[in-house]
PDB file of N, CA and C in Angstrom:
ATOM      1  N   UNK A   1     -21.286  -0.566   7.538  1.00  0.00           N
ATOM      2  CA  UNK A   1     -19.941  -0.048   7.396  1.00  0.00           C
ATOM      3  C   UNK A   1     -19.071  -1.100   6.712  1.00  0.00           C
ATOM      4  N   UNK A   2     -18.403  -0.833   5.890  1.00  0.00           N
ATOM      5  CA  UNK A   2     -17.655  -1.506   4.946  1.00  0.00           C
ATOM      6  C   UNK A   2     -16.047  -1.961   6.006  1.00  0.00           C
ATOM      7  N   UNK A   3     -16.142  -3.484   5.715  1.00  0.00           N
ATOM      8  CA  UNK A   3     -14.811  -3.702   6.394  1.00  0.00           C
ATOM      9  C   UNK A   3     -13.281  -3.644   6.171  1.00  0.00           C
ATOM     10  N   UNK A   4     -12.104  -2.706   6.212  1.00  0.00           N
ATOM     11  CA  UNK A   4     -11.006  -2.810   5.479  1.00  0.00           C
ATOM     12  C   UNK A   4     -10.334  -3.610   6.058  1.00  0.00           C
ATOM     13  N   UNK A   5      -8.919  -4.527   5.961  1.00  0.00           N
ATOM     14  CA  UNK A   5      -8.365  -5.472   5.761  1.00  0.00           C
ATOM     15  C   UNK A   5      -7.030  -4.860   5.200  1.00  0.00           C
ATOM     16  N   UNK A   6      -6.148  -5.389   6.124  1.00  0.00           N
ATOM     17  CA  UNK A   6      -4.647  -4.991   6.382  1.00  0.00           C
ATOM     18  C   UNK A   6      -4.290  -5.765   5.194  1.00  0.00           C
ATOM     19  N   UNK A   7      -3.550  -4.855   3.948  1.00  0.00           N
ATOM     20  CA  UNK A   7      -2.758  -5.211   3.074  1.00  0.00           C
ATOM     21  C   UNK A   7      -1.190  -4.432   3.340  1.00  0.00           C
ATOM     22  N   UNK A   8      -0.711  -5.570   2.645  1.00  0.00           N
ATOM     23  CA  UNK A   8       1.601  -5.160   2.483  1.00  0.00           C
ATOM     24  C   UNK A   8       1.170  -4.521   0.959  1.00  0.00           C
ATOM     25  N   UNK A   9       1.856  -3.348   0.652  1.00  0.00           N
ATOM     26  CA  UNK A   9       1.763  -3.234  -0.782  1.00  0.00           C
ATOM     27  C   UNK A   9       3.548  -2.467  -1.100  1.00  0.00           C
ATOM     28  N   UNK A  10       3.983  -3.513  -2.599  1.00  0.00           N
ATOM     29  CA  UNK A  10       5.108  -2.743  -2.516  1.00  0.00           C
ATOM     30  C   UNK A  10       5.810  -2.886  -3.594  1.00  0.00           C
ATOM     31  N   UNK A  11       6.694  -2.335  -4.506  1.00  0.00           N
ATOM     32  CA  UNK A  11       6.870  -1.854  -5.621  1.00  0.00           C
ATOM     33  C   UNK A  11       8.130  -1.629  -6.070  1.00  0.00           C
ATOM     34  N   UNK A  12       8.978  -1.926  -7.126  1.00  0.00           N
ATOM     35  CA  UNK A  12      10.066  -1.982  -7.362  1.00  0.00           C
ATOM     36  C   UNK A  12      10.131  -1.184  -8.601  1.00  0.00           C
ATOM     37  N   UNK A  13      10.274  -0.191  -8.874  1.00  0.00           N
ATOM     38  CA  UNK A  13      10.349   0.946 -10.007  1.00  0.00           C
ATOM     39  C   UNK A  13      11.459   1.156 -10.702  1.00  0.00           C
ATOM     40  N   UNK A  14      12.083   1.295 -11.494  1.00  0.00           N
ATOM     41  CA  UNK A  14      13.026   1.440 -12.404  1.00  0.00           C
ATOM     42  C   UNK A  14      13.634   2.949 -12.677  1.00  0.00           C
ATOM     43  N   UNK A  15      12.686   3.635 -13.359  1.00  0.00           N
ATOM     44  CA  UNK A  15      12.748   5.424 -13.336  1.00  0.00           C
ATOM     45  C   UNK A  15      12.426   6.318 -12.364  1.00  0.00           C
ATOM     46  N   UNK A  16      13.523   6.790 -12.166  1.00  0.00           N
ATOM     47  CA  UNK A  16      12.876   7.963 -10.922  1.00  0.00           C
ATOM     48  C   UNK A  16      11.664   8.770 -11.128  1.00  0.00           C
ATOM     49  N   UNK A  17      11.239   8.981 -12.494  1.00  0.00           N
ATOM     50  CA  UNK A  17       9.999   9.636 -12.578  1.00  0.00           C
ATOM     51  C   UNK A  17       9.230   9.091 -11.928  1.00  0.00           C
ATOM     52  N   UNK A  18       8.936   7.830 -12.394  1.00  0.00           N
ATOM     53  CA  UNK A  18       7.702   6.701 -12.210  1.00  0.00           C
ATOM     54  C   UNK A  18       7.513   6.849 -10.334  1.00  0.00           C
ATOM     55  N   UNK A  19       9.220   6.443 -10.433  1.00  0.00           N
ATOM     56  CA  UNK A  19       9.847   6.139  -8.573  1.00  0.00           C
ATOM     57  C   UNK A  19       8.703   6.872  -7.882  1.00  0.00           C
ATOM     58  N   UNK A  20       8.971   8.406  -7.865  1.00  0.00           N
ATOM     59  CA  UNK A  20       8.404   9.580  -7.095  1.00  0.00           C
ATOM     60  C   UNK A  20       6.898   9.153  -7.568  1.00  0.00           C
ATOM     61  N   UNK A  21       6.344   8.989  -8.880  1.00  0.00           N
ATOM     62  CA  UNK A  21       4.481   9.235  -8.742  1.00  0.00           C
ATOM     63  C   UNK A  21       3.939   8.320  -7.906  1.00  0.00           C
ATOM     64  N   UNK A  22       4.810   6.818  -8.087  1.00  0.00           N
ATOM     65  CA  UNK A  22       4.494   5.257  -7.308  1.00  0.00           C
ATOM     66  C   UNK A  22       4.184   5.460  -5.855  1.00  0.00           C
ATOM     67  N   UNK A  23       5.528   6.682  -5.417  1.00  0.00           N
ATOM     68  CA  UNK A  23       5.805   6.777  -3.747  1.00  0.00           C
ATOM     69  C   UNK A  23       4.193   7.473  -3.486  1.00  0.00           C
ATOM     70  N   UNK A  24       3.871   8.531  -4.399  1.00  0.00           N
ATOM     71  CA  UNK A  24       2.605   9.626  -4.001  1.00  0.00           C
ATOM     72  C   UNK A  24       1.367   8.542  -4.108  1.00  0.00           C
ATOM     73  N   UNK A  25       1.456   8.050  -5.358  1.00  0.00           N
ATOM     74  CA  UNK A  25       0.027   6.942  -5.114  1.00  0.00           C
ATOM     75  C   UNK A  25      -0.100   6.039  -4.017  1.00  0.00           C
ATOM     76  N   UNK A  26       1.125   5.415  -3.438  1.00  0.00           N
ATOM     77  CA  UNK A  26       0.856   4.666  -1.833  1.00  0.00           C
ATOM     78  C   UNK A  26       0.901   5.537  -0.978  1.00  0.00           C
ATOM     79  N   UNK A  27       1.523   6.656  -1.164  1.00  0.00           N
ATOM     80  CA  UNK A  27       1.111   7.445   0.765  1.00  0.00           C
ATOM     81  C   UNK A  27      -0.657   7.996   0.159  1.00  0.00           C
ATOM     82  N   UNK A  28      -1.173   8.073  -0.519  1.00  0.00           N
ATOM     83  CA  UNK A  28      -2.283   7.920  -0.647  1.00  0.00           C
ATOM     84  C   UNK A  28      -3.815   6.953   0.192  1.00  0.00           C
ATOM     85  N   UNK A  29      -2.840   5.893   0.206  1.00  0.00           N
ATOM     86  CA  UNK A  29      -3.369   4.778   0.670  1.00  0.00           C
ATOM     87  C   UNK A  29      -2.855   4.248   1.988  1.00  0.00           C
ATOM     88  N   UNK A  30      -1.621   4.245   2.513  1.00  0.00           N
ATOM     89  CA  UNK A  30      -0.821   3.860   3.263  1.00  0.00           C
ATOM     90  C   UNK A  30      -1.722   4.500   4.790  1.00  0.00           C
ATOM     91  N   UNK A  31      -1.013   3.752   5.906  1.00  0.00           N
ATOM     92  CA  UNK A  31      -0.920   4.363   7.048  1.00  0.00           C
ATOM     93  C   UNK A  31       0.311   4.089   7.961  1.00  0.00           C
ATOM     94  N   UNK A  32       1.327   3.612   7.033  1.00  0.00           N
ATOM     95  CA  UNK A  32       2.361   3.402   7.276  1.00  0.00           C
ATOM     96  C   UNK A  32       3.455   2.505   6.245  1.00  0.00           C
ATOM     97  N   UNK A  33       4.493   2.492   6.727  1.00  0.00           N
ATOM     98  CA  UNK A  33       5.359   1.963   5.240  1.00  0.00           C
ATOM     99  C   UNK A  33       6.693   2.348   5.662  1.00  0.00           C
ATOM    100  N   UNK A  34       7.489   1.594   4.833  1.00  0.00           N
ATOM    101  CA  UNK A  34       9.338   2.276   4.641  1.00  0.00           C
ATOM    102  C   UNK A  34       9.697   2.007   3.530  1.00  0.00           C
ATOM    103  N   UNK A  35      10.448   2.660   3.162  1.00  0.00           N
ATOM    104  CA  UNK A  35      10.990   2.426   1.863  1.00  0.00           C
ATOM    105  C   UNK A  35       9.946   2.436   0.076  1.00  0.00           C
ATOM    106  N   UNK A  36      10.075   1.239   0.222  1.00  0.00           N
ATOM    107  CA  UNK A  36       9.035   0.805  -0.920  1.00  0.00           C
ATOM    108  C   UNK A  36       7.722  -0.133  -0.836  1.00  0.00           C
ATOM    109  N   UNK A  37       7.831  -0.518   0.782  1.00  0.00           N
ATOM    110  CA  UNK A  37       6.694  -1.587   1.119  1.00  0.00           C
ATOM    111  C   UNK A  37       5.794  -0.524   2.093  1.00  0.00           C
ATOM    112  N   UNK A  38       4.285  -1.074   1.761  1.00  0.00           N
ATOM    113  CA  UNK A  38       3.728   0.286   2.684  1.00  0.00           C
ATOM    114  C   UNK A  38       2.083  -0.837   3.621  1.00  0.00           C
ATOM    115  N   UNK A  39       2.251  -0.465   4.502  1.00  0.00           N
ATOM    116  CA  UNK A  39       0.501  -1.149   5.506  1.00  0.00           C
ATOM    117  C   UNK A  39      -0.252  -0.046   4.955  1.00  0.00           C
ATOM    118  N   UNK A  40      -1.468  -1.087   4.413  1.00  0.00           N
ATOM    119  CA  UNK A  40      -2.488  -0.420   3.451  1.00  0.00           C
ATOM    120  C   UNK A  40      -4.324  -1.249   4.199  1.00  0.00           C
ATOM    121  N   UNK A  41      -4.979   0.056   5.151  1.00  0.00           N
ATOM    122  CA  UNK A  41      -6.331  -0.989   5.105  1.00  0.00           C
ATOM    123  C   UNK A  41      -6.829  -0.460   3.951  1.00  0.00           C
ATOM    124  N   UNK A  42      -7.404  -1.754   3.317  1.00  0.00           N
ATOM    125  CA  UNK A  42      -8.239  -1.447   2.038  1.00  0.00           C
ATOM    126  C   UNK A  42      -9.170  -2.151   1.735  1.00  0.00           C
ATOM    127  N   UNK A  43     -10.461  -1.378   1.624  1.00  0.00           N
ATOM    128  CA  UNK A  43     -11.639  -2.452   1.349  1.00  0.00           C
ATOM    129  C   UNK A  43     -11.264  -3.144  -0.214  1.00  0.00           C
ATOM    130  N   UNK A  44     -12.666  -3.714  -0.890  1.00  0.00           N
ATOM    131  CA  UNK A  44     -11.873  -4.610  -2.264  1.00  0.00           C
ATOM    132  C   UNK A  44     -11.857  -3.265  -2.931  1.00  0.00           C
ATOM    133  N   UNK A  45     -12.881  -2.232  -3.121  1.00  0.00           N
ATOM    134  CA  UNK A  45     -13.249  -1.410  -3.685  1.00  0.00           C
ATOM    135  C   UNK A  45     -11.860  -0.350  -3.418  1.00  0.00           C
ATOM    136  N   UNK A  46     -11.120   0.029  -3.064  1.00  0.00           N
ATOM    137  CA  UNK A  46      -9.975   0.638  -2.556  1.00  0.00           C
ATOM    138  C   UNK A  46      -9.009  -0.102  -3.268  1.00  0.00           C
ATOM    139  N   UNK A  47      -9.086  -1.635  -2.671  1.00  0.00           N
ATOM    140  CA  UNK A  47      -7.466  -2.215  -3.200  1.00  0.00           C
ATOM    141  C   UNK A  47      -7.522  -2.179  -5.066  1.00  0.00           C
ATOM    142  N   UNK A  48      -8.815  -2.081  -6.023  1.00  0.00           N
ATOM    143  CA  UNK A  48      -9.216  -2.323  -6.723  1.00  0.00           C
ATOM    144  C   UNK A  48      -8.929  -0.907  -7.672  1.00  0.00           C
ATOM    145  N   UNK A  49      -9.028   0.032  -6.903  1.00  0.00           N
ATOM    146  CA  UNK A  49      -8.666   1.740  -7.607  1.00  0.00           C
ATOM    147  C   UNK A  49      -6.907   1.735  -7.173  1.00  0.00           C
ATOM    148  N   UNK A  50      -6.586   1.414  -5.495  1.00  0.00           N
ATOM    149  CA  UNK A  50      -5.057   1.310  -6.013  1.00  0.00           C
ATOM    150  C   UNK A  50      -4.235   0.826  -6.944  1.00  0.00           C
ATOM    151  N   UNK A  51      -5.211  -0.467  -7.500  1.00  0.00           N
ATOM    152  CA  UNK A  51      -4.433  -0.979  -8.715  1.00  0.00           C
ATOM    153  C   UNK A  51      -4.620  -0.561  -9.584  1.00  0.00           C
ATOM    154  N   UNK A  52      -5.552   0.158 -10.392  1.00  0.00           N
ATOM    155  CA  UNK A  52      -5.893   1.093 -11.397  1.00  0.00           C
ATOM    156  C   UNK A  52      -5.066   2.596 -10.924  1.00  0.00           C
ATOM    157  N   UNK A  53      -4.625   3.219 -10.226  1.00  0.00           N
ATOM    158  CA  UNK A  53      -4.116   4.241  -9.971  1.00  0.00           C
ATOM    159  C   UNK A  53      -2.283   3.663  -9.897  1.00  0.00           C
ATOM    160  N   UNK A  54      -1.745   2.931 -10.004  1.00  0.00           N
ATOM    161  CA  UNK A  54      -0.711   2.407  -9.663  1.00  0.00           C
ATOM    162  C   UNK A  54      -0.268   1.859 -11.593  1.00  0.00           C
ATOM    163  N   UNK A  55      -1.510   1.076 -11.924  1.00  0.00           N
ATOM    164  CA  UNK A  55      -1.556   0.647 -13.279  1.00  0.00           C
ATOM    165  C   UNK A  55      -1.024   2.004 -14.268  1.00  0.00           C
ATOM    166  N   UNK A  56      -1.449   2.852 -13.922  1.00  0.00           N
ATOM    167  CA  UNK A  56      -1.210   4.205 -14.650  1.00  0.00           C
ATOM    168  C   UNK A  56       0.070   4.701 -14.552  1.00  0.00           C
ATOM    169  N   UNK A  57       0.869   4.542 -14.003  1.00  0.00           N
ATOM    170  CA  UNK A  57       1.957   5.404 -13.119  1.00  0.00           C
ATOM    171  C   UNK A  57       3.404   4.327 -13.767  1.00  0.00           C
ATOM    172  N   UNK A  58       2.849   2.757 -13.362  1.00  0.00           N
ATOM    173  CA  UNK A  58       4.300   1.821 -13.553  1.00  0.00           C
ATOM    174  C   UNK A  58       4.509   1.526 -14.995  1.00  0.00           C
ATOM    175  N   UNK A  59       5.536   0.662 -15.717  1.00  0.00           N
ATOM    176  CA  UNK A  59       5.620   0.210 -17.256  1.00  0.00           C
ATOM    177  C   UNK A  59       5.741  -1.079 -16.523  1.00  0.00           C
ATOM    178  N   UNK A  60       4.937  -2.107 -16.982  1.00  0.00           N
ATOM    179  CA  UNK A  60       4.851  -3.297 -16.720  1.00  0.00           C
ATOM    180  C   UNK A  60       5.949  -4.193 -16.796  1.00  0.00           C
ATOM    181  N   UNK A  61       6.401  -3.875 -18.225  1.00  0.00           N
ATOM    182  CA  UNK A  61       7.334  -4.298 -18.963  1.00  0.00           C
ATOM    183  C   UNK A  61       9.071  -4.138 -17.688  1.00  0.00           C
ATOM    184  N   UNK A  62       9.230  -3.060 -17.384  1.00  0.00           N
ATOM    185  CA  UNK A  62      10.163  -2.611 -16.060  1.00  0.00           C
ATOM    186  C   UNK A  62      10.444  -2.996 -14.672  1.00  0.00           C
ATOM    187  N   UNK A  63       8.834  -2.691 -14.319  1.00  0.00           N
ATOM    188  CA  UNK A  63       8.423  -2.109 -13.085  1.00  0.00           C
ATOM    189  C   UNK A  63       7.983  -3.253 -12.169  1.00  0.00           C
ATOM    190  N   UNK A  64       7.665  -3.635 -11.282  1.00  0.00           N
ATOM    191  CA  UNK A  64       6.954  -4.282 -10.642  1.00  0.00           C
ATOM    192  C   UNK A  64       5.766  -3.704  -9.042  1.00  0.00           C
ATOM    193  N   UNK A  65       5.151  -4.371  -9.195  1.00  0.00           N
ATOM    194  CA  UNK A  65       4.019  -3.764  -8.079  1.00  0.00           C
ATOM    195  C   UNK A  65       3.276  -5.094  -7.248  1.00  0.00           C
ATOM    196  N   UNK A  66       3.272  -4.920  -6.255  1.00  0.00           N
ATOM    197  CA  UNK A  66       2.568  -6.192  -5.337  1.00  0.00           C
ATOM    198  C   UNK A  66       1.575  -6.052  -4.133  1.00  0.00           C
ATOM    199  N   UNK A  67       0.367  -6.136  -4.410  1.00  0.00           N
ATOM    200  CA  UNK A  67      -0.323  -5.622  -3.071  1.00  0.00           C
ATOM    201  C   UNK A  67      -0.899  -7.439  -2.852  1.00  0.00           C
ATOM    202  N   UNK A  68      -0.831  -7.172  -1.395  1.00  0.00           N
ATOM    203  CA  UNK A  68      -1.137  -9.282  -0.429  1.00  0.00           C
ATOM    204  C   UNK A  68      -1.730  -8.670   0.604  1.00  0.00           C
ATOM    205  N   UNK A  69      -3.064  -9.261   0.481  1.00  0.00           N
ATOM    206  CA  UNK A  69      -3.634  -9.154   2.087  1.00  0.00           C
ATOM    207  C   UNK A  69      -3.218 -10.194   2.802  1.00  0.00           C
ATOM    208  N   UNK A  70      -3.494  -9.659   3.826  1.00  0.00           N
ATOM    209  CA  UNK A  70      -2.462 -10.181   5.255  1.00  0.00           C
ATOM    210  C   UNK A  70      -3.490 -11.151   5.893  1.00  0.00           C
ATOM    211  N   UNK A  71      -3.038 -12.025   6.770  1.00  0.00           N
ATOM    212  CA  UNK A  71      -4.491 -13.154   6.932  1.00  0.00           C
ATOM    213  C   UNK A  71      -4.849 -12.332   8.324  1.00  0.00           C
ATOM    214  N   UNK A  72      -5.595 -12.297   9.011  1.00  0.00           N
ATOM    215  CA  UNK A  72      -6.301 -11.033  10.035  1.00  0.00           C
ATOM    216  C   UNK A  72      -6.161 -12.136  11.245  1.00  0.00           C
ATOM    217  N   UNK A  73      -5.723 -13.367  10.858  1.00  0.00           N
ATOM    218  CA  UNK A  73      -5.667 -14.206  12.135  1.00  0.00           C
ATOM    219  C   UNK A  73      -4.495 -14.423  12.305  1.00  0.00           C
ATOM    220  N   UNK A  74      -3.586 -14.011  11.879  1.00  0.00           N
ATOM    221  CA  UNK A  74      -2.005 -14.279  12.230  1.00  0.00           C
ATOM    222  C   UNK A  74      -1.651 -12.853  13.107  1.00  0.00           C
ATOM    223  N   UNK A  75      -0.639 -13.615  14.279  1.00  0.00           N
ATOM    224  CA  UNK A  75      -0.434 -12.224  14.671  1.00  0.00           C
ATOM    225  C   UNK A  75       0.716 -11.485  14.253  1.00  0.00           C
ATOM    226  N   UNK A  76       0.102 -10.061  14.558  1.00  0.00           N
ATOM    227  CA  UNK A  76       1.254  -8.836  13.949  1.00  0.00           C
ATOM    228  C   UNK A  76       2.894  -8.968  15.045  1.00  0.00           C
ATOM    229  N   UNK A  77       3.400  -8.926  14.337  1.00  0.00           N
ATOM    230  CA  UNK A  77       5.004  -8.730  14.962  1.00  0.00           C
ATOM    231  C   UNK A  77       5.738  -7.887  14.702  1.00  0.00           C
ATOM    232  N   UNK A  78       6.497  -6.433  15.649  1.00  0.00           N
ATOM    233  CA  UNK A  78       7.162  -5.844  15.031  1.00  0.00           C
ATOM    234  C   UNK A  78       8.497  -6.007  16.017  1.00  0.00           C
ATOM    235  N   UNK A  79       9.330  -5.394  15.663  1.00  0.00           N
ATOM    236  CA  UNK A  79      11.134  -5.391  15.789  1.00  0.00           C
ATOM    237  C   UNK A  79      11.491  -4.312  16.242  1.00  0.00           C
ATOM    238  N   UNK A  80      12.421  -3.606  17.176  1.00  0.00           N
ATOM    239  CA  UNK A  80      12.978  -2.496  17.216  1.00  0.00           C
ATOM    240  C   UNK A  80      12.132  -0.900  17.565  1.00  0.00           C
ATOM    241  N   UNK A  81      12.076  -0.533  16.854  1.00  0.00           N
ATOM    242  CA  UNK A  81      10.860   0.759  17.261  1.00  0.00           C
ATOM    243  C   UNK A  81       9.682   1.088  16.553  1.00  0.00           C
ATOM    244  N   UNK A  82       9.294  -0.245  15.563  1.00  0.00           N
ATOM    245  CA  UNK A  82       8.819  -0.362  14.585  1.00  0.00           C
ATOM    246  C   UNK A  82       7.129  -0.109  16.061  1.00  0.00           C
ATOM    247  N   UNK A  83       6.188   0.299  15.313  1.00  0.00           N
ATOM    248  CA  UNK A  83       4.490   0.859  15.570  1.00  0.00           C
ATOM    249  C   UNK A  83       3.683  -0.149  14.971  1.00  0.00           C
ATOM    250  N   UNK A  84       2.603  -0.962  15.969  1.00  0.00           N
ATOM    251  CA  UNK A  84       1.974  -1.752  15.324  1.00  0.00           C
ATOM    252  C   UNK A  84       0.574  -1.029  14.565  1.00  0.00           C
ATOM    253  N   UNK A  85      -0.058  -2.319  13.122  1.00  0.00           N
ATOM    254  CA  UNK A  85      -0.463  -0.983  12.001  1.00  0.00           C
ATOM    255  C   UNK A  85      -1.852  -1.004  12.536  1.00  0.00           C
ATOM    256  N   UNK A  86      -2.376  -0.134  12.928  1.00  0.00           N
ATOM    257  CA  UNK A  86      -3.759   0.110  13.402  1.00  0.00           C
ATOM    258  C   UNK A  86      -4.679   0.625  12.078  1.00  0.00           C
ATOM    259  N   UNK A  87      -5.575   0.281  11.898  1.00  0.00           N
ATOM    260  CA  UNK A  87      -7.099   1.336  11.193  1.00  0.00           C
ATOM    261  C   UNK A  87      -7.296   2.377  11.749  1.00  0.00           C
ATOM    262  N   UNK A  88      -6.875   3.997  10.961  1.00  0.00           N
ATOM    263  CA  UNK A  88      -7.483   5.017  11.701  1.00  0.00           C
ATOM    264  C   UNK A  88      -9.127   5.010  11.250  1.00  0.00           C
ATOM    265  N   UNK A  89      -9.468   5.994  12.186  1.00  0.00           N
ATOM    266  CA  UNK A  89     -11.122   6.107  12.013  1.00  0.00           C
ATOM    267  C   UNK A  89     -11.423   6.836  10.122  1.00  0.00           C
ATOM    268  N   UNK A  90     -10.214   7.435  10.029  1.00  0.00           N
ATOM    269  CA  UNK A  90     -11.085   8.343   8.202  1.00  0.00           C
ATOM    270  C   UNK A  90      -9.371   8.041   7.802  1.00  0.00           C
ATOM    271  N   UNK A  91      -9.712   8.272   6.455  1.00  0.00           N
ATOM    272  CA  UNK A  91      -8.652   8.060   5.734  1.00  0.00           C
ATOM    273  C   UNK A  91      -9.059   9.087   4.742  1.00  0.00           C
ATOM    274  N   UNK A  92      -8.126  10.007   3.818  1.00  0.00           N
ATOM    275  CA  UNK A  92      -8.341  10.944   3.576  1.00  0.00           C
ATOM    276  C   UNK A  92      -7.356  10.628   1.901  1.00  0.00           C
ATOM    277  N   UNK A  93      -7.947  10.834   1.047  1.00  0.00           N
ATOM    278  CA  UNK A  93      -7.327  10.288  -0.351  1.00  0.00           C
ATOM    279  C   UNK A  93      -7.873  11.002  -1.089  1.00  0.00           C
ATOM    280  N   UNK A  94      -6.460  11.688  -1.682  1.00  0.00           N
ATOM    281  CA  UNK A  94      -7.133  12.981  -2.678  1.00  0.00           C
ATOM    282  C   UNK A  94      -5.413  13.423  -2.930  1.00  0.00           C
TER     283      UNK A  94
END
């Protein structure tokens, strides 16, 4: 079984066109997020098509995009009513 690995991924868009396809390509991937930053498990093979699926969508030249894996030995901290980011069992991308 292939291991995924908690990535931050998150994106600063310029055109609302782009805005809206950017938002659909991370809830794609996401299992959580706000705004423009989203918790992404992703094997390399995953983080590797989000960036090719993301590559398509932004203008470089504009846009910006940032996916960072998270170190798996630091611990998670959340604030307020914020949900800590778990691995569901299937992830469903389509």
């Amino acid at each position: 079984m292939t291991q995924r690995q908690l990535h931050l991924a998150a994106y600063d868009v310029a055109s609302p066109s782009r805005l809206r396809r950017a938002l659909a390509v991370l809830r794609n991937y996401s299992t959580g997020g706000q705004k423009s930053v989203f918790e992404c498990f992703l094997t390399d093979a995953e983080k590797r098509q989000l960036i090719g699926d993301i590559a398509e969508v932004i203008d470089p030249d504009e846009d910006r995009f940032l996916v960072l894996r998270l170190d798996p030995r630091s611990k998670v901290q959340t604030l307020g009513i914020a949900v800590r980011p778990v691995d569901p069992h299937y992830f469903y991308i389509g």
